[in-house]
PDB file of N, CA and C in Angstrom:
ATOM      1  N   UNK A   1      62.265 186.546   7.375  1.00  0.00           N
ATOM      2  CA  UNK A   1      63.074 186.762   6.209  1.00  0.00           C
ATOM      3  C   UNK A   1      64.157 187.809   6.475  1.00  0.00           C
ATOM      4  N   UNK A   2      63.807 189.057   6.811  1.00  0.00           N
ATOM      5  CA  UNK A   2      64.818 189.606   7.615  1.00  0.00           C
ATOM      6  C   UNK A   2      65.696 189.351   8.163  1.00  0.00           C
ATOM      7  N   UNK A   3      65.599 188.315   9.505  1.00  0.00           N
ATOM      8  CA  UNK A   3      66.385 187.536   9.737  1.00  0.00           C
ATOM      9  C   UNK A   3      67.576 186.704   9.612  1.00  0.00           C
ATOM     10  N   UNK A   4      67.281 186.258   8.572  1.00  0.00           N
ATOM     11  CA  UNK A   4      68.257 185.341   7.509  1.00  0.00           C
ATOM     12  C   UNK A   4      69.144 186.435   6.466  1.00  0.00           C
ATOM     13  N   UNK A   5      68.283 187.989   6.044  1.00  0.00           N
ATOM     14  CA  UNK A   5      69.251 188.640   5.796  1.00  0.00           C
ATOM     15  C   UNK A   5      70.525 189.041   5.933  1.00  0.00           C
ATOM     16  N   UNK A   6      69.904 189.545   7.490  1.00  0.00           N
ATOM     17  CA  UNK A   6      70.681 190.010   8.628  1.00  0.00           C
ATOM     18  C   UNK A   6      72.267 188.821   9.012  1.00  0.00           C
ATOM     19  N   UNK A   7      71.370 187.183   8.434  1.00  0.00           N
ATOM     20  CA  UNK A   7      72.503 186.770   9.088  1.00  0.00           C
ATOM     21  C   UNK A   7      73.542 186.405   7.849  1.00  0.00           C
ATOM     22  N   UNK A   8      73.245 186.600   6.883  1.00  0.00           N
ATOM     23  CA  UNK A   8      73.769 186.552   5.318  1.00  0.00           C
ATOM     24  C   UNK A   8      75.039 187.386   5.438  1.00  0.00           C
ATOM     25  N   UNK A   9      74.336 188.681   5.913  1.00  0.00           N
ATOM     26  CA  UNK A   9      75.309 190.015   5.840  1.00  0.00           C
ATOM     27  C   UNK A   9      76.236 189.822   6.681  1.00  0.00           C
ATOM     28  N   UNK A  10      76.333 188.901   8.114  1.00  0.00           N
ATOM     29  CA  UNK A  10      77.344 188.788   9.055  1.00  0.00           C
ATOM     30  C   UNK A  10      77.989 188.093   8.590  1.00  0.00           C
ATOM     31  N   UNK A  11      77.477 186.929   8.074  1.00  0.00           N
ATOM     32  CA  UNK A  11      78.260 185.726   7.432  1.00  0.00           C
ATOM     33  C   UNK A  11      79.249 186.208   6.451  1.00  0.00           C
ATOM     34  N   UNK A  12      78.632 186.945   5.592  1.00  0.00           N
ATOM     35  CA  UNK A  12      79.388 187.293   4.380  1.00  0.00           C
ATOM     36  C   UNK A  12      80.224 188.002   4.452  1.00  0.00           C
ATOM     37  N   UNK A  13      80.378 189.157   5.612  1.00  0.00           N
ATOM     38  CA  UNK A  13      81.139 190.056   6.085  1.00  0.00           C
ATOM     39  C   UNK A  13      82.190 189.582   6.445  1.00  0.00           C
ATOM     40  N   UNK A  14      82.226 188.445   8.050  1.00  0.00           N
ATOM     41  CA  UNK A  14      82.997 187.838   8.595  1.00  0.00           C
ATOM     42  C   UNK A  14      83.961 186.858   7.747  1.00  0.00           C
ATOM     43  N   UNK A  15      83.234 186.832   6.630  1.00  0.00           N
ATOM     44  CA  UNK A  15      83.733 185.825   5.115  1.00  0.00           C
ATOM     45  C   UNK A  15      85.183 186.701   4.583  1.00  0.00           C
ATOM     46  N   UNK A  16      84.577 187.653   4.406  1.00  0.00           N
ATOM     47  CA  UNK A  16      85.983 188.770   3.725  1.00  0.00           C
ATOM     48  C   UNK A  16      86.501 189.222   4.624  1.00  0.00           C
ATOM     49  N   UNK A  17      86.226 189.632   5.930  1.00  0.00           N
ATOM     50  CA  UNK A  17      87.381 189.896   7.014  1.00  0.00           C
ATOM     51  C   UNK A  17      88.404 188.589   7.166  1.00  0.00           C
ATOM     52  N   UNK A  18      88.209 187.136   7.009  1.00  0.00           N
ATOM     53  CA  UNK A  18      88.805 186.476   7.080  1.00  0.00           C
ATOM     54  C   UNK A  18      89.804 185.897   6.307  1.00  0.00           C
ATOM     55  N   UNK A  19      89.881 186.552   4.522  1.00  0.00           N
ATOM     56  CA  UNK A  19      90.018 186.627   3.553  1.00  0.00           C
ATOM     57  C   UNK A  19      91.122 187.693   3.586  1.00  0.00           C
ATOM     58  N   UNK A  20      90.930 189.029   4.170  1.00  0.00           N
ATOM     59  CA  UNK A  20      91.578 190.125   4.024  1.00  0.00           C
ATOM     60  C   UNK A  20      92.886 189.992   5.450  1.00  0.00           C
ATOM     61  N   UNK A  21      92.350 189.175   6.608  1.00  0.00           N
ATOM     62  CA  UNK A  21      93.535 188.548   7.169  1.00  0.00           C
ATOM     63  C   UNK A  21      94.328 187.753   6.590  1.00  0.00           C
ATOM     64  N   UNK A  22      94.093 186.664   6.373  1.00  0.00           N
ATOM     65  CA  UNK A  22      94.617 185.797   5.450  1.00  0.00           C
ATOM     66  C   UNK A  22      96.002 186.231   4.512  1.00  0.00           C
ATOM     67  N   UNK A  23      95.297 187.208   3.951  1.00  0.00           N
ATOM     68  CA  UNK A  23      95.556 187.985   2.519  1.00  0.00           C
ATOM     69  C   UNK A  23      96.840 188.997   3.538  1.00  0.00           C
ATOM     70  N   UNK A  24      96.701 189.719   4.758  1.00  0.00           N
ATOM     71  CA  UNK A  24      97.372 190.211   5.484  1.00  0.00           C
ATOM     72  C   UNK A  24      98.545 189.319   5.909  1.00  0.00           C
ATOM     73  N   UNK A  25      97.793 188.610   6.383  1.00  0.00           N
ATOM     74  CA  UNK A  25      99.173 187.872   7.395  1.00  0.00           C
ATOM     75  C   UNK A  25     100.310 187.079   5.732  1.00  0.00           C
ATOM     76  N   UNK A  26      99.831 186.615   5.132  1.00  0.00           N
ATOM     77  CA  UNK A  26     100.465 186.595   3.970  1.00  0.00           C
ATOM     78  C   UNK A  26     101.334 187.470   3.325  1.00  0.00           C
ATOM     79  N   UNK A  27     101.129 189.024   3.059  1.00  0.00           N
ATOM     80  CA  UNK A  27     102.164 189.532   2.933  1.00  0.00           C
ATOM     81  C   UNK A  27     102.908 190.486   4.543  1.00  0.00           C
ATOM     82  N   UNK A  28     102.619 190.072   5.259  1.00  0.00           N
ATOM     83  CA  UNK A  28     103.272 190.416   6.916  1.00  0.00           C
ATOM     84  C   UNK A  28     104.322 189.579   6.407  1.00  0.00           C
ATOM     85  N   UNK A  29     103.819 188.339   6.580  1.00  0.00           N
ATOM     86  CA  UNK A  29     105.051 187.336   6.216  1.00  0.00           C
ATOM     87  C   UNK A  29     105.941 187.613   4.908  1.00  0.00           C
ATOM     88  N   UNK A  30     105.688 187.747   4.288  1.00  0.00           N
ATOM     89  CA  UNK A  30     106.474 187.841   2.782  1.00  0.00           C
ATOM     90  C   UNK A  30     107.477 189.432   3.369  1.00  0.00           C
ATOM     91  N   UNK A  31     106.934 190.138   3.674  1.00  0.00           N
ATOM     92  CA  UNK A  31     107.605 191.201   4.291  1.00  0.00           C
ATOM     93  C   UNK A  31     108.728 191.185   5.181  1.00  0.00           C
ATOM     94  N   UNK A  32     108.244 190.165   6.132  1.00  0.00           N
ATOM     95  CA  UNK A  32     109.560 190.093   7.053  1.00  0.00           C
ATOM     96  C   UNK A  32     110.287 189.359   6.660  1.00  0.00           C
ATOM     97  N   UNK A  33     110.099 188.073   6.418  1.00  0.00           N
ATOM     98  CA  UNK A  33     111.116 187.591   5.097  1.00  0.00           C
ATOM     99  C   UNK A  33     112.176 188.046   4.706  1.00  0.00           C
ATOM    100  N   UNK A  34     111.719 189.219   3.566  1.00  0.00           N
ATOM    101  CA  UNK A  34     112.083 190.053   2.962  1.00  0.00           C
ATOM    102  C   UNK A  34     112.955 190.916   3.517  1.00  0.00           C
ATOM    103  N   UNK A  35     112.894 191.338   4.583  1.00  0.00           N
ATOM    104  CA  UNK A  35     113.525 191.987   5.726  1.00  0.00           C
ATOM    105  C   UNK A  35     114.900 191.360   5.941  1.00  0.00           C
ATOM    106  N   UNK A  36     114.478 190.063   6.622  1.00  0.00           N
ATOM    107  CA  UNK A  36     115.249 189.298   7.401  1.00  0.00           C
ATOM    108  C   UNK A  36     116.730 188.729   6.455  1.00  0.00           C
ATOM    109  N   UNK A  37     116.070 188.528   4.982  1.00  0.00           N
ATOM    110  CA  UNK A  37     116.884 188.279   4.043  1.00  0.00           C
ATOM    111  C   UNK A  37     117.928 189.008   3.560  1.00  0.00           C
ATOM    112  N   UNK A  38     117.442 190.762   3.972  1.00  0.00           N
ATOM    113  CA  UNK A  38     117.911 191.778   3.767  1.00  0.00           C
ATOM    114  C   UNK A  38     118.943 191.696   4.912  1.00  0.00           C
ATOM    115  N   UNK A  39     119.083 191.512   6.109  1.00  0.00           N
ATOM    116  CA  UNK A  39     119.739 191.970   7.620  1.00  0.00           C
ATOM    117  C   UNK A  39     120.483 190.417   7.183  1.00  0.00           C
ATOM    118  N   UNK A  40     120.113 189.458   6.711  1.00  0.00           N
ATOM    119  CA  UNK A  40     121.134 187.924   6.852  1.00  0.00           C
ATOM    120  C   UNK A  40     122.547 188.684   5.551  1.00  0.00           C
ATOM    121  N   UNK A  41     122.035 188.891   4.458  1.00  0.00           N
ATOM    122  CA  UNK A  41     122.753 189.384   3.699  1.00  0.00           C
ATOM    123  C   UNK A  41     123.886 190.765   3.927  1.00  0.00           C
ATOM    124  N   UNK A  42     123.141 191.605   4.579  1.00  0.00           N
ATOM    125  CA  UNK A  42     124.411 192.523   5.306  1.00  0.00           C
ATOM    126  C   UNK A  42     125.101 192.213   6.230  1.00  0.00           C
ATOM    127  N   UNK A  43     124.934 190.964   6.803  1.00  0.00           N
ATOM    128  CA  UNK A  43     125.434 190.676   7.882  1.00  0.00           C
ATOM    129  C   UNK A  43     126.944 189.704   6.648  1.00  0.00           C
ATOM    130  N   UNK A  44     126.521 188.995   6.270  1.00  0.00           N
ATOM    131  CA  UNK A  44     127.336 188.341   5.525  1.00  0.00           C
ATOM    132  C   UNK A  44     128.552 189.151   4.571  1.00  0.00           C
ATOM    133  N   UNK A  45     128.002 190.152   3.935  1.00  0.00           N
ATOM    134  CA  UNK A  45     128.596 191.395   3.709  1.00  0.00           C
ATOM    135  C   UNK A  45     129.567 191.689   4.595  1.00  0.00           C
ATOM    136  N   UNK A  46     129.087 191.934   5.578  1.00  0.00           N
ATOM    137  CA  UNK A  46     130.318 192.586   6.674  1.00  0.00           C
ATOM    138  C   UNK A  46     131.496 191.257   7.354  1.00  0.00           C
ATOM    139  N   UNK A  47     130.346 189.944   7.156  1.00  0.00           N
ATOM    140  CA  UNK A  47     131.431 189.430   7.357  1.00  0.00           C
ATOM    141  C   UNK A  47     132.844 188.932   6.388  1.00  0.00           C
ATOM    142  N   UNK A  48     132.315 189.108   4.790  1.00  0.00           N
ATOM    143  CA  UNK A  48     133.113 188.935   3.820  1.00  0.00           C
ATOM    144  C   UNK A  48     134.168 189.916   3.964  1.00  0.00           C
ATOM    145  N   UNK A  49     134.086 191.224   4.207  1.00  0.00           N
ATOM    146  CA  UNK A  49     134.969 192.196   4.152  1.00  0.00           C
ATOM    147  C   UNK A  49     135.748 192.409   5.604  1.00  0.00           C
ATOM    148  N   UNK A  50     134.963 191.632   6.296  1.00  0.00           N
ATOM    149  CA  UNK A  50     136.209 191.799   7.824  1.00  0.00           C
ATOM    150  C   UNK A  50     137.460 190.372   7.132  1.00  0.00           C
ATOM    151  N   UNK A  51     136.847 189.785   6.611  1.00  0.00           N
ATOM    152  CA  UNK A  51     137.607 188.363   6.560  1.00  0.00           C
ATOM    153  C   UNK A  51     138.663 189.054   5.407  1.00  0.00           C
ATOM    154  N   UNK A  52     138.339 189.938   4.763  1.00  0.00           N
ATOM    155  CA  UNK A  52     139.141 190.280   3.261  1.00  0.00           C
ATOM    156  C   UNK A  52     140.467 191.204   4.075  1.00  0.00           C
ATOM    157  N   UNK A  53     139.693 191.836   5.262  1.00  0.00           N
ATOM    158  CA  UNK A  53     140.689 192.629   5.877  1.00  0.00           C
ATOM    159  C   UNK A  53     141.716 191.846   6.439  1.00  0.00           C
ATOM    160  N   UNK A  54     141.238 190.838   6.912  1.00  0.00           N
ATOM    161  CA  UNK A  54     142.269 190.197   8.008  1.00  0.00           C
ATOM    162  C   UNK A  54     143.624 189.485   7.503  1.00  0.00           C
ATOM    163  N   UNK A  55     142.583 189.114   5.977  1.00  0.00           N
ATOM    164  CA  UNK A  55     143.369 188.116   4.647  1.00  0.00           C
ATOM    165  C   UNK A  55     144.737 189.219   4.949  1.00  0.00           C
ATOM    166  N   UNK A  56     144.223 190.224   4.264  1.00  0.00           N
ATOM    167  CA  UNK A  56     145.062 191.209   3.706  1.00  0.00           C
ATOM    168  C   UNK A  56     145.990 191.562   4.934  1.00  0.00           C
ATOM    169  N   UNK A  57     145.930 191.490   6.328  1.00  0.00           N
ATOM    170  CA  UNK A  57     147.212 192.031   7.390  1.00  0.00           C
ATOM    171  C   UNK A  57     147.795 190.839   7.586  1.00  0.00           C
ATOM    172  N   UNK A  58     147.183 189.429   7.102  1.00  0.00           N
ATOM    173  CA  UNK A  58     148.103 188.825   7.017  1.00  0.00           C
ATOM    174  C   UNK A  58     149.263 188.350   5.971  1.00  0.00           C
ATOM    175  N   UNK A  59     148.241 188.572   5.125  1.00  0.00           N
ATOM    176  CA  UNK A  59     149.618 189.170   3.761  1.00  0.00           C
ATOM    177  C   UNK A  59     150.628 189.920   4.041  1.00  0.00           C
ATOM    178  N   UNK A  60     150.280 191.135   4.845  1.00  0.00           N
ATOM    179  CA  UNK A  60     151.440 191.691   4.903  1.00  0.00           C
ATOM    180  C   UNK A  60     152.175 191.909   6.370  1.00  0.00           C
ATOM    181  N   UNK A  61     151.687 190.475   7.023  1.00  0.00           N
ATOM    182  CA  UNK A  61     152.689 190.655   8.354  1.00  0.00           C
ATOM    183  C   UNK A  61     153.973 188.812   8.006  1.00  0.00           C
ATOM    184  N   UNK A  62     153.418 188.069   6.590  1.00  0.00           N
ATOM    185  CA  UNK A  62     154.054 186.665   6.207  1.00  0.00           C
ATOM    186  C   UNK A  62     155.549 187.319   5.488  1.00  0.00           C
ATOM    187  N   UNK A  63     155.795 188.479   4.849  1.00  0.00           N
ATOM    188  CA  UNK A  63     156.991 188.815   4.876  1.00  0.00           C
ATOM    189  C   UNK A  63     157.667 188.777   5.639  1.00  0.00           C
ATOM    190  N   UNK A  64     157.653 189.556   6.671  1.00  0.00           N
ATOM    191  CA  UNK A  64     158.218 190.203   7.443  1.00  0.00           C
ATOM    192  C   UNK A  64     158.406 188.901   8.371  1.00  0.00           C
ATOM    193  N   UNK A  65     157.977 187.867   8.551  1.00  0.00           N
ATOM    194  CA  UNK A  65     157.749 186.475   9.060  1.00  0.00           C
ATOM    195  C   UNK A  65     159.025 185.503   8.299  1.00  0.00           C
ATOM    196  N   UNK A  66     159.201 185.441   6.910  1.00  0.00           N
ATOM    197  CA  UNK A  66     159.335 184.714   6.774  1.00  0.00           C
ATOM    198  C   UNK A  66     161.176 185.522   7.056  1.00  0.00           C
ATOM    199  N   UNK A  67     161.437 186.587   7.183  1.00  0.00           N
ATOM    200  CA  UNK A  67     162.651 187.278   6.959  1.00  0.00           C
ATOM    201  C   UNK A  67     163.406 187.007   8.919  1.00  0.00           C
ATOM    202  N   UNK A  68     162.200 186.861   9.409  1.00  0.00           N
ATOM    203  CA  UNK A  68     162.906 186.289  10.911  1.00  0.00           C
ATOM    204  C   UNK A  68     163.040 184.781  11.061  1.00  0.00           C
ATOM    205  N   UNK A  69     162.661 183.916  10.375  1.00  0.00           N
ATOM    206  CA  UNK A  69     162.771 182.701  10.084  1.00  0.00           C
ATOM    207  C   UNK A  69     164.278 182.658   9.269  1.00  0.00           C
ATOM    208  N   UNK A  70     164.318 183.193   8.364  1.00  0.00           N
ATOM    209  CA  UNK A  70     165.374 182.904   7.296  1.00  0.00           C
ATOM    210  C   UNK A  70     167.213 183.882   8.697  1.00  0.00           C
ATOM    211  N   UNK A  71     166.295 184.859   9.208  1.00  0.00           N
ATOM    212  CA  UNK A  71     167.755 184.789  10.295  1.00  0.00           C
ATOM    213  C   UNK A  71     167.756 183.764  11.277  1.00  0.00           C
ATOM    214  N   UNK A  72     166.528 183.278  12.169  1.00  0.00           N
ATOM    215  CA  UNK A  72     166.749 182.378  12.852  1.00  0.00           C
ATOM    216  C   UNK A  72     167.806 181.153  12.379  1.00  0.00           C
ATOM    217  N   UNK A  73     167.030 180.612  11.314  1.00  0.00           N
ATOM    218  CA  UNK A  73     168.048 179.699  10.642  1.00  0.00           C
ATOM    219  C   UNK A  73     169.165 180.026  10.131  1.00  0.00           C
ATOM    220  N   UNK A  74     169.780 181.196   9.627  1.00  0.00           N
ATOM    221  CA  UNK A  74     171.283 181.343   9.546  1.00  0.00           C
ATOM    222  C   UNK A  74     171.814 181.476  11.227  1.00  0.00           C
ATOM    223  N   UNK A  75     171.574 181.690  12.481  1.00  0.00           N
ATOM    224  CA  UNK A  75     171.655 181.839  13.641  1.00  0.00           C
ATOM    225  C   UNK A  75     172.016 180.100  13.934  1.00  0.00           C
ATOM    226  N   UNK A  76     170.796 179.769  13.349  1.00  0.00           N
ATOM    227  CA  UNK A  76     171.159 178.484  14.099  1.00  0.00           C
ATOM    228  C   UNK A  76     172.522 177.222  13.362  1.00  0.00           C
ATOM    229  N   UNK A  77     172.804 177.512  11.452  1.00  0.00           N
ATOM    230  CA  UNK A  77     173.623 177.385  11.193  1.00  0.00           C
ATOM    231  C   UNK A  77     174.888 177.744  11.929  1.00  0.00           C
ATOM    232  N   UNK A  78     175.141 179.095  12.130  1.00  0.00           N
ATOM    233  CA  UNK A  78     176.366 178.948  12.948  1.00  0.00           C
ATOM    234  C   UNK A  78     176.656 178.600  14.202  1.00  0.00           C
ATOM    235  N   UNK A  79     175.286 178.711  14.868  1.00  0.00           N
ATOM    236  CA  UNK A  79     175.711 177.697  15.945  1.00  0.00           C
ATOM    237  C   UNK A  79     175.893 176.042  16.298  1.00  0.00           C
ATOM    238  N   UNK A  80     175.465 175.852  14.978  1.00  0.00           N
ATOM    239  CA  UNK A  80     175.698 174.641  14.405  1.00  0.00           C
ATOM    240  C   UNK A  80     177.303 174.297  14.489  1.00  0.00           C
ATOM    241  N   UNK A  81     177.636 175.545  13.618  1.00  0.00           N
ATOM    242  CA  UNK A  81     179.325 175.309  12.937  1.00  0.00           C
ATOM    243  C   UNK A  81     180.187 175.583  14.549  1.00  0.00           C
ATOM    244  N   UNK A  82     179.739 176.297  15.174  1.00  0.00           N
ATOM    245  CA  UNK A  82     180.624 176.722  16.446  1.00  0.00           C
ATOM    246  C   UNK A  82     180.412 175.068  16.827  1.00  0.00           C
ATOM    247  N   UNK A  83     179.020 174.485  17.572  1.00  0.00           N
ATOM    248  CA  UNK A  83     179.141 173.470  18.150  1.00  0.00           C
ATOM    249  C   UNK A  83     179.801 172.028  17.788  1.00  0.00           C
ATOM    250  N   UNK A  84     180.076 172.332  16.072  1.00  0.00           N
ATOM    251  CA  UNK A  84     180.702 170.907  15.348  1.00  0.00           C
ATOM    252  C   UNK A  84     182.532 171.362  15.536  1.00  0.00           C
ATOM    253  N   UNK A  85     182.604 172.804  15.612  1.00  0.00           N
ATOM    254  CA  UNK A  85     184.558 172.928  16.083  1.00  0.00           C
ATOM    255  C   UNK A  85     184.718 172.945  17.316  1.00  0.00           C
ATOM    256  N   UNK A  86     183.766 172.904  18.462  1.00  0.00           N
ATOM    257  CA  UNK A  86     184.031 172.445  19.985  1.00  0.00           C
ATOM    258  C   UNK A  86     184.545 170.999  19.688  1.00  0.00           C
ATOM    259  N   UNK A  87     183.642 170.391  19.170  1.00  0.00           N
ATOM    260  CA  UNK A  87     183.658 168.885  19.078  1.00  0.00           C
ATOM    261  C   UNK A  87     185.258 168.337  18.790  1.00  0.00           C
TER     262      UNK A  87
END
């Protein structure tokens, strides 16, 4: 009878150690998760605001763009007009 005590108590023991892993590795997981969700999200963060930066120097390098365009093309008007009075 002893015996069968003895093996009650291992059983039952090994019962809730397996329970309390379980129960562990369950929030291990929920944890890193949690983590990982955290590091995906700052990462995204940083990439929203590099992209906001870049927006923004290109905003302000399309002026200054469009003002060498608008001489190119008066440039090329008159060389237009020179090459139509060779003619």
């Amino acid at each position: 009878m002893n015996d069968n005590a003895s093996t009650f108590l291992l059983v039952t023991i090994l019962v809730l150690v397996v329970v309390l892993l379980i129960f562990g590795m369950k929030y291990f997981s929920a944890a890193r998760t949690a983590r990982l969700r955290i590091v995906s999200e700052d990462a995204y963060r940083d990439l929203a605001g590099r992209s906001i930066k870049a927006q923004e120097e290109c905003a302000s390098v399309v002026p200054a763009m469009k003002g060498a365009i608008a001489e190119i093309e008066s440039r090329l008007l008159n060389i237009e007009k020179v090459l139509k009075e060779v003619e």
